[in-house]
Protein backbone atom coordinates (compact mmCIF):
# COMPACT_ATOMS: atom_id res chain seq x y z
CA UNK A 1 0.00 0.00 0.00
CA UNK A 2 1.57 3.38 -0.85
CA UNK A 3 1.32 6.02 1.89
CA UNK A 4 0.65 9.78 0.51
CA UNK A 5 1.94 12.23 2.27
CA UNK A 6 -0.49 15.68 3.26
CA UNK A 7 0.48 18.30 0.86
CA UNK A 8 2.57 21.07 2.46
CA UNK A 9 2.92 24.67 0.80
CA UNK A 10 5.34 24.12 -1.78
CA UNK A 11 4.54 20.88 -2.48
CA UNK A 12 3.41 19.04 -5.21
CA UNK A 13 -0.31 17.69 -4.47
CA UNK A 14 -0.29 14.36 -4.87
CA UNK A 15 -1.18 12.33 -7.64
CA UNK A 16 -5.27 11.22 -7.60
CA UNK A 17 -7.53 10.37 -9.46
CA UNK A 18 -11.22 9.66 -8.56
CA UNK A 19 -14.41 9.06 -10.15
CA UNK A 20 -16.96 12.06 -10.90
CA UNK A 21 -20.45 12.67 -10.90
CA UNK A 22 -20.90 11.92 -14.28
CA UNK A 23 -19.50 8.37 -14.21
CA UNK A 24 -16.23 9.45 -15.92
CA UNK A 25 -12.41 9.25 -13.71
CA UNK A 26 -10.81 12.53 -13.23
CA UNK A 27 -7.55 12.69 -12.14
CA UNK A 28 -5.19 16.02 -10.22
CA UNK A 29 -2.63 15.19 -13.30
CA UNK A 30 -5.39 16.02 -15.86
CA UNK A 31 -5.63 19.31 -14.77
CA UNK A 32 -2.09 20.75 -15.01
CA UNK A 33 -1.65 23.79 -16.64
CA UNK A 34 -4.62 25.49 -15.18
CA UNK A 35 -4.89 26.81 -11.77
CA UNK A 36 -6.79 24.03 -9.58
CA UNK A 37 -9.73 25.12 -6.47
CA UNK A 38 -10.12 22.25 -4.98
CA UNK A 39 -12.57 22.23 -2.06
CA UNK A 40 -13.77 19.61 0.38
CA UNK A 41 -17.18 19.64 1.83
CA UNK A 42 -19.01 16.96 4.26
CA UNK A 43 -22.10 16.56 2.52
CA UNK A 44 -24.70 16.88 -0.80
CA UNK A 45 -27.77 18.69 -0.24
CA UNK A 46 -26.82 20.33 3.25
CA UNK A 47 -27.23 23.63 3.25
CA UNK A 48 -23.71 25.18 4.33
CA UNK A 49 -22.29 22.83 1.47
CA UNK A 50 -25.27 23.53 -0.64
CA UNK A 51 -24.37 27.52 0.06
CA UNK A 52 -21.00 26.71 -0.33
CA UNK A 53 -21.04 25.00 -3.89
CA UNK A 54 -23.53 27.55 -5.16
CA UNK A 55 -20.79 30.27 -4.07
CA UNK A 56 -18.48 28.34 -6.18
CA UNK A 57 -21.09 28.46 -9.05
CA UNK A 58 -21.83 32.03 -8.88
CA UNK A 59 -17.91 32.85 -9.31
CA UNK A 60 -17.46 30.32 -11.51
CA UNK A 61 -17.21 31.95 -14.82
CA UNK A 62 -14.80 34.52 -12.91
CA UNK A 63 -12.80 31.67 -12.00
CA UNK A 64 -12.39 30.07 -14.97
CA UNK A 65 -11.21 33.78 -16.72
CA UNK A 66 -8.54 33.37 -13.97
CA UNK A 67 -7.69 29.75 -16.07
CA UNK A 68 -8.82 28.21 -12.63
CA UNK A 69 -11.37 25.11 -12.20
CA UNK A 70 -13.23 24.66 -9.69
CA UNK A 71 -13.37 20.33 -8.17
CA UNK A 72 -15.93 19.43 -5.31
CA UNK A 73 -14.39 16.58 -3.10
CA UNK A 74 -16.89 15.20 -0.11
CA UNK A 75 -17.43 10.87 0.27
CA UNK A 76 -20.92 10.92 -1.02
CA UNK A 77 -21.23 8.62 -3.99
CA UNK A 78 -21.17 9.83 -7.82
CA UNK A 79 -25.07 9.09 -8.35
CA UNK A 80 -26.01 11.67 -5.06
CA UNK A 81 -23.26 13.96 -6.79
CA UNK A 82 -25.22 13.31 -9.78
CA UNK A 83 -28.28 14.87 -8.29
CA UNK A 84 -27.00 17.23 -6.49
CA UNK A 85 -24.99 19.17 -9.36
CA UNK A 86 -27.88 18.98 -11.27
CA UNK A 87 -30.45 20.18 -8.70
CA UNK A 88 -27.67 23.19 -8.11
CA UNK A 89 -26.87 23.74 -11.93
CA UNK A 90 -23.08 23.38 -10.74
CA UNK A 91 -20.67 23.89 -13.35
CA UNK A 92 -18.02 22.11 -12.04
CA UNK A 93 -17.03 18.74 -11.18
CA UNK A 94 -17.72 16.48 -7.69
CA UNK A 95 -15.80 13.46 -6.84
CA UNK A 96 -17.20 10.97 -5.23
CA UNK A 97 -14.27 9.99 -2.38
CA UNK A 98 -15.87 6.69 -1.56
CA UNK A 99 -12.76 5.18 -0.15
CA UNK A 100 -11.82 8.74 1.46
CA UNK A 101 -8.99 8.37 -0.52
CA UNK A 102 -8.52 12.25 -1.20
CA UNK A 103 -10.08 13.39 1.92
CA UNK A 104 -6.82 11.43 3.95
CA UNK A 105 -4.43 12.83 1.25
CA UNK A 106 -5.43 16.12 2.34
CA UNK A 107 -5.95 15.42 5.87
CA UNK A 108 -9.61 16.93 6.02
CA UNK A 109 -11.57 13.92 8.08
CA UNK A 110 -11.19 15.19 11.81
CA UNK A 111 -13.01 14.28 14.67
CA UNK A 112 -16.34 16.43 15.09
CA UNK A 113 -19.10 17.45 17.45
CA UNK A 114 -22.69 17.82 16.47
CA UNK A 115 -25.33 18.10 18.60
CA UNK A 116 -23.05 17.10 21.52
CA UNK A 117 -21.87 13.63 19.57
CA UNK A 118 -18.79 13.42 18.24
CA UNK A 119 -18.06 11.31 15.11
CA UNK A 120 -14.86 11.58 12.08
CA UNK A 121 -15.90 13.85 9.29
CA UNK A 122 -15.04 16.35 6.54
CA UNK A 123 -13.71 19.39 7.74
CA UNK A 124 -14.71 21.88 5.23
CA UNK A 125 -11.08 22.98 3.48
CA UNK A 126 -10.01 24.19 0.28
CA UNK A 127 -6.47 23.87 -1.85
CA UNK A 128 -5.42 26.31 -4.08
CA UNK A 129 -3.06 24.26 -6.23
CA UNK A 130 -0.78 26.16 -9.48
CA UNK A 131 -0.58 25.04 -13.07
CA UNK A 132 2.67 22.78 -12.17
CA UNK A 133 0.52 21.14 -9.56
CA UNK A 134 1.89 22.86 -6.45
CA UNK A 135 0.38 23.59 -3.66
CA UNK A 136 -0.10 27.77 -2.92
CA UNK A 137 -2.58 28.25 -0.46
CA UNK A 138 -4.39 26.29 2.05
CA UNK A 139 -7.70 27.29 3.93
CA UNK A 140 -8.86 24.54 6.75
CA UNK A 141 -12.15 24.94 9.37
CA UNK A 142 -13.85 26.99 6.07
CA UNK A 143 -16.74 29.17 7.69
CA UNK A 144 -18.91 29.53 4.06
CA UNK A 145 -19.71 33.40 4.06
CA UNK A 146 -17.13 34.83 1.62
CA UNK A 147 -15.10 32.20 1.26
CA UNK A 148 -15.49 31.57 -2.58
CA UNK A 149 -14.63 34.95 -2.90
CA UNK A 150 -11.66 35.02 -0.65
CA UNK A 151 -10.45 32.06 -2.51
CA UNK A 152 -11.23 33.75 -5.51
CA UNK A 153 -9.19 36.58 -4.26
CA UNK A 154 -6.40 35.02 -3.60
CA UNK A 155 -6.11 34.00 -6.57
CA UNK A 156 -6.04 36.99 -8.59
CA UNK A 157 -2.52 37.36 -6.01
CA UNK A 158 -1.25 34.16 -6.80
């Protein structure tokens, strides 16, 4: 079993690939060249990560004249990603994290408290990862509010 190491600021991101809402495999490789927001979220159909991926949606045309895509990681499967994307008319891809695969890679599942019971989950976070497929920003504990457009932000900086 190969062990992948978090991605530090610097960094390469590692080298996954994972399966989309759509059915098709999309991997971190296939995306060099362009600038890479890639956010994780706990859940489809919530409503801070239904907020959250509409945020994403509403910049995302603004984001992609940055040469930036936008990729939705949480461990629901590709059919409720299926839904969900087309329910929110997102114009970006999901990937279904099954085997938490690219949640550990990133080191988002963290032990949580709601309503008083605690239980591992997606903390919301999002990577900011360049063209070479490096690693430039980080955000971890995301609050929703203003976030898309922090990230977006941050990348006019980068």
């Amino acid at each position: 079993m190969t062990t992948i190491t978090t991605p530090a600021i610097g960094k390469r991101a590692p080298a996954l690939e994972g399966l989309t809402g759509d059915g098709t495999t999309l991997s971190l490789a296939d995306l060099r060249g362009k600038w890479v927001v890639l956010y994780f979220y706990p859940r489809d159909a919530t409503p801070g990560c239904t907020r959250q991926a509409q945020d994403f949606r509403d910049l995302h045309e603004t984001f992609a004249l940055r040469g930036a895509v936008v990729v939705g990681v949480s461990r629901d499967g590709a059919s409720s990603h299926a839904r969900f994307s087309t329910k929110q008319a997102l114009p970006f891809t999901l990937i279904a994290d099954t085997d938490e695969r690219w949640c550990r890679a990133f080191d988002v599942i963290h032990e949580k408290v709601l309503y008083g019971k605690r239980h591992m989950g997606v903390v919301r976070s999002t990577f900011l990862i360049d063209p070479d497929g490096v690693l430039r920003a980080e955000w971890r504990g995301v609050k929703v509010p203003g976030h898309a457009a922090a990230v977006l932000e941050r990348l006019g900086g980068a």
